[in-house]
Protein backbone atom coordinates (compact mmCIF):
# COMPACT_ATOMS: atom_id res chain seq x y z
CA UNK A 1 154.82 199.13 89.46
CA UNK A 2 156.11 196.59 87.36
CA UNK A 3 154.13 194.32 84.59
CA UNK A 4 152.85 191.97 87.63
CA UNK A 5 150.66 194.88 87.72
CA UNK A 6 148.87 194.30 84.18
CA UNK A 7 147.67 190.95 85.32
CA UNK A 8 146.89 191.48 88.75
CA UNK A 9 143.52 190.53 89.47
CA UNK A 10 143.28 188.82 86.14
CA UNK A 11 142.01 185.31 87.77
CA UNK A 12 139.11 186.86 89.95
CA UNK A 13 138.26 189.11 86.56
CA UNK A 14 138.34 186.23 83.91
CA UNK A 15 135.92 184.51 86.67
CA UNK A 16 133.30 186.94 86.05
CA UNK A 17 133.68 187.47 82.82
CA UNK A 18 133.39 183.90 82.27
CA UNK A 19 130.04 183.05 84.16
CA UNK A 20 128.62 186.61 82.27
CA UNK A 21 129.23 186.02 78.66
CA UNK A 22 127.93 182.19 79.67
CA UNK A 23 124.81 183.45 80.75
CA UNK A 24 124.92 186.03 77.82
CA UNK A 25 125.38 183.53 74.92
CA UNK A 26 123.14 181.27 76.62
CA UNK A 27 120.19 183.28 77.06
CA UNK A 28 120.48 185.21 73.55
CA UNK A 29 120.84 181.89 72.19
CA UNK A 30 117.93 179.79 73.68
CA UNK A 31 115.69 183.35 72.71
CA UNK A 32 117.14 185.11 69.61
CA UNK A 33 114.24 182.81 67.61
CA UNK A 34 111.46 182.84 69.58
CA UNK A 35 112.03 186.87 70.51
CA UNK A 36 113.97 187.89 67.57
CA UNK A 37 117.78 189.15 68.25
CA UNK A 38 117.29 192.68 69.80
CA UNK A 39 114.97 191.19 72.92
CA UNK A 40 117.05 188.41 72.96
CA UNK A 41 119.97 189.73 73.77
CA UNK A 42 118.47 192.31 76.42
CA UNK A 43 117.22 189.05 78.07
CA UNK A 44 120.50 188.20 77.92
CA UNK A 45 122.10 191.24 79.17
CA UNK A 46 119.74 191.48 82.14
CA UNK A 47 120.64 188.04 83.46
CA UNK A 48 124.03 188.39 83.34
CA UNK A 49 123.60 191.67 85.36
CA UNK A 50 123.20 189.11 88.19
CA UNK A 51 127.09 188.82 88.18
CA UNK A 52 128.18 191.43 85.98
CA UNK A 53 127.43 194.26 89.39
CA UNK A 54 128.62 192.75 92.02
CA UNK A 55 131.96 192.63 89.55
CA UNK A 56 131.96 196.18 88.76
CA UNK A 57 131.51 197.24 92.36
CA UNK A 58 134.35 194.88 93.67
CA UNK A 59 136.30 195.94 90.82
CA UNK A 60 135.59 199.78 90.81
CA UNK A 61 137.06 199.90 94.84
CA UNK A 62 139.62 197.66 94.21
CA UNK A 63 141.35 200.17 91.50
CA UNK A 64 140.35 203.22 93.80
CA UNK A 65 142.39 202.01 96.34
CA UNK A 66 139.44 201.46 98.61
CA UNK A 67 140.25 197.70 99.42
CA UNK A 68 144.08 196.62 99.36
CA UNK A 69 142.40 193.06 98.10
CA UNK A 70 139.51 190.85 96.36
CA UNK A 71 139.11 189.25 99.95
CA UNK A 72 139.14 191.84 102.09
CA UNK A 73 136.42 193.78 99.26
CA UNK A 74 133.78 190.84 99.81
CA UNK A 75 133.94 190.65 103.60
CA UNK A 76 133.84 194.25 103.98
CA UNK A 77 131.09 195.03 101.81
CA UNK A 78 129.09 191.98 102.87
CA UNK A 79 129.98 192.96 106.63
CA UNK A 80 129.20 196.86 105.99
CA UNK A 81 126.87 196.58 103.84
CA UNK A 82 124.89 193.58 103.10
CA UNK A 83 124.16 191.66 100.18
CA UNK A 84 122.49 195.19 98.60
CA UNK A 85 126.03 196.53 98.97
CA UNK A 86 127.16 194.28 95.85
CA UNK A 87 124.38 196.04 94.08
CA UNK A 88 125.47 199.38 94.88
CA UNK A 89 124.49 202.06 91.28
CA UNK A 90 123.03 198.45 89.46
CA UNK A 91 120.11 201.15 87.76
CA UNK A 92 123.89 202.74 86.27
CA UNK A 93 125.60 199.89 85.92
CA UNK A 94 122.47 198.10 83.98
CA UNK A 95 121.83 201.20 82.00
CA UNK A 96 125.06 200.74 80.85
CA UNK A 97 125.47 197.11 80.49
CA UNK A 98 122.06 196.55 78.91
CA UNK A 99 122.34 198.88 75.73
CA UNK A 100 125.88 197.59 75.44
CA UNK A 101 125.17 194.13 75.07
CA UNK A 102 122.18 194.89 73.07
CA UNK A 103 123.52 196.99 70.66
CA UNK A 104 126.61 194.92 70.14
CA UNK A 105 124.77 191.34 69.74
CA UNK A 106 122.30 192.89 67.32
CA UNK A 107 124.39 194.71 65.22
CA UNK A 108 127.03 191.60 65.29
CA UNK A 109 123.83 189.82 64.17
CA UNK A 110 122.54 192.28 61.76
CA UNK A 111 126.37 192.55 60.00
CA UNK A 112 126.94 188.63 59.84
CA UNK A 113 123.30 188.02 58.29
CA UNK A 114 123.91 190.89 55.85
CA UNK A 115 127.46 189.86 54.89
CA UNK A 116 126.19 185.75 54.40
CA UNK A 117 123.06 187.61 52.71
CA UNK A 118 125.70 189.45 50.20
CA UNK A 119 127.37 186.16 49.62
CA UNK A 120 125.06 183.76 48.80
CA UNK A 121 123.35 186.41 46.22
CA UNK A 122 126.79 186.83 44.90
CA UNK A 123 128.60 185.40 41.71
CA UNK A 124 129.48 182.38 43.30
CA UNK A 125 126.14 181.18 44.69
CA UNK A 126 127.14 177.61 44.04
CA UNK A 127 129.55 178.55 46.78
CA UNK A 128 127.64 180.28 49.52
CA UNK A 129 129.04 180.07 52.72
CA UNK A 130 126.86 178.85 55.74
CA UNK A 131 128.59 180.79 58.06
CA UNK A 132 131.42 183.77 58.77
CA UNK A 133 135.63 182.73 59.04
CA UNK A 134 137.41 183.63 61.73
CA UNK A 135 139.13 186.43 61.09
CA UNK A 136 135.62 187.67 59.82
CA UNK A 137 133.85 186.79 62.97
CA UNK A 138 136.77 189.30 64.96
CA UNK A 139 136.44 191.77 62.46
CA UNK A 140 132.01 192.05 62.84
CA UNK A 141 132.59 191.65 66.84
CA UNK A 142 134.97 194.44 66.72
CA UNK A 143 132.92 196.98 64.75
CA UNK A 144 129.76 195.96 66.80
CA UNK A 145 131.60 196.50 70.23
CA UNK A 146 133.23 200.17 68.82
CA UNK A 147 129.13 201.26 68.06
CA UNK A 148 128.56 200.08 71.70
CA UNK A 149 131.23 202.07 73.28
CA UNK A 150 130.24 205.18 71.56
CA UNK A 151 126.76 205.05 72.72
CA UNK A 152 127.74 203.60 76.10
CA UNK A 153 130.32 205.52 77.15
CA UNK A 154 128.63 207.82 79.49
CA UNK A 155 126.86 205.40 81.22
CA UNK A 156 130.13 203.88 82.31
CA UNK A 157 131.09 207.13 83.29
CA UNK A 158 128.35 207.81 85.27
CA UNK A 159 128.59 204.64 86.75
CA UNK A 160 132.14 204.45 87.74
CA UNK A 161 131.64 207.67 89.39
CA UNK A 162 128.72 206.24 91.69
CA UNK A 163 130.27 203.10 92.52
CA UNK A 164 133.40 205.43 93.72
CA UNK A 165 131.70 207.94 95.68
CA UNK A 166 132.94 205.57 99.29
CA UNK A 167 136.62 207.17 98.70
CA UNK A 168 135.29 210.48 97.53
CA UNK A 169 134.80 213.72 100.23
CA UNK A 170 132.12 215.32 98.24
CA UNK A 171 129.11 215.34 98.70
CA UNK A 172 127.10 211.60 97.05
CA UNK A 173 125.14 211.60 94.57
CA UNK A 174 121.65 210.97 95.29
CA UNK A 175 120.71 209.19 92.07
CA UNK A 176 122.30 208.70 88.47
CA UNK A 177 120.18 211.92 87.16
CA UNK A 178 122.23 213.29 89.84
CA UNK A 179 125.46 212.61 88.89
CA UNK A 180 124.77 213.20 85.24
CA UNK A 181 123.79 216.50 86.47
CA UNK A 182 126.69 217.59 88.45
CA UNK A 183 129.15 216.32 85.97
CA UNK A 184 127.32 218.49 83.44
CA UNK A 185 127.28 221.31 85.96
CA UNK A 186 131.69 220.88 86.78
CA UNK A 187 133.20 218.85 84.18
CA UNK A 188 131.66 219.83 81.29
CA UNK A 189 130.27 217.07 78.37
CA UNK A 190 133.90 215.62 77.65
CA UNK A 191 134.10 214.30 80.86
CA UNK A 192 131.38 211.40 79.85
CA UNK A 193 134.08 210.22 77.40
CA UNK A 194 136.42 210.27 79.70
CA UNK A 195 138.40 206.95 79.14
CA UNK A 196 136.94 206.32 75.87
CA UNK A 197 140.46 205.40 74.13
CA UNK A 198 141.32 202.75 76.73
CA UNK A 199 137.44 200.83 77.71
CA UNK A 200 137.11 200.87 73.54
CA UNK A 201 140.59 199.33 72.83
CA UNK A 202 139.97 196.69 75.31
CA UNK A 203 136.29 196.03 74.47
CA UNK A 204 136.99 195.57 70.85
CA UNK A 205 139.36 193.07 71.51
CA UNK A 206 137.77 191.36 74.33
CA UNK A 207 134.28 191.10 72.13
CA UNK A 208 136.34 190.59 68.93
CA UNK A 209 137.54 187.51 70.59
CA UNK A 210 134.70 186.67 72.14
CA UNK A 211 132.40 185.99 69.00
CA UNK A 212 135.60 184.64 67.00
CA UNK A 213 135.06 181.32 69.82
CA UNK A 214 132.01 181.80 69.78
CA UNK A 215 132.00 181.05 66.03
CA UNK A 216 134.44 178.55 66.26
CA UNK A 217 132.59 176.49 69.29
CA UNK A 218 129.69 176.60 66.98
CA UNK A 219 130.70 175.45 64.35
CA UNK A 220 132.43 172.46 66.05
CA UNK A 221 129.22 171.64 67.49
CA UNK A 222 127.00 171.51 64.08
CA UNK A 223 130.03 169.58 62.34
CA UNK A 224 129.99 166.81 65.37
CA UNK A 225 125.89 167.03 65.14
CA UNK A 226 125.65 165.78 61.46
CA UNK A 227 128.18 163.48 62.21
């Protein structure tokens, strides 16, 4: 295949995932003290749903091989389908999404207060930090995004396998209680962690980076605000 292959697609992804943690950051931000981090960042999770579908479905056929392109996805699905057809399995796909953004912003939030907590009550009080380093903002991203995967990691399944039904002969799957269902039924439980190694690895880094800006941008921004 050749390592062309590991970045193919990589422009139209980052795209995506650019306008999605936007909205995500924004929204959790503008609510986390008005609504308190946990409804904040399901606010946040459900508006970046608005992009965050249509990606997984475009995606999802692209690495089925039902689409040889990104083009030739959106103006068949659009022709075929409709607008709905970019929200093809969004009750999966949000049932997924949501809890995963929620539980990793909270706990991301919960470990950096406790950790600044633990520090300022320490022995060097004089020294209290007002916020995490870098290579601590990774490491609490990290941990938060592994808890996410464990507890999401079905969801994905179950939505992968709904958003890839098109290129499938079986029988579709009427509904994600469905699916759940048969997979139950044929595959056994094991099959909802099916991929678990591979969407954790790259979630871990992708939100360990991810917060490690994020802390960084932040802190740019209060230093050039006192100034």
């Amino acid at each position: 295949v050749g390592m062309s292959a590991l970045v193919w697609g990589s422009f139209t992804t980052s795209s995506f995932a650019l306008i999605m943690g936007a909205l995500q950051f924004s929204i959790f931000g503008a609510c986390k003290e008005r609504c308190g981090p946990l409804l904040a960042s399901a606010l946040g999770a459900a508006g970046s749903c608005v992009v965050s579908v249509p990606q997984e479905v475009i995606k999802q056929r692209l690495v089925t091989g039902i689409y040889p392109s990104f083009r030739t996805a959106v103006s068949s699905i659009a022709r075929n389908e409709g607008i709905f057809g970019f929200y093809s399995a969004w009750k999966p796909t949000m049932a997924r999404n949501v809890p995963f953004v929620v539980i990793t912003f909270t706990a991301q939030d919960w470990i950096k207060s406790y950790l600044l907590s633990k520090q300022s009550n320490g022995p060097t009080k004089s020294l209290q930090k007002k916020d995490l380093t870098l290579l601590e903002n990774s490491l609490v991203g990290m941990v938060a995004a592994m808890a996410a995967c464990v507890l999401t990691n079905p969801m994905d399944v179950i939505k992968t396998q709904m958003i890839t039904q098109a290129a499938s002969v079986q029988q579709p799957y009427t509904s994600a209680l469905d699916c759940f269902v048969t997979i139950l039924k044929t595959d056994g439980p094991k099959t909802f962690y099916a991929g678990f190694k591979q969407r954790s690895t790259y979630m871990c880094l992708l939100w360990g980076i991810t917060f490690t800006l994020n802390g960084r941008f932040t802190q740019l921004l209060k230093k050039s605000q006192e100034e």
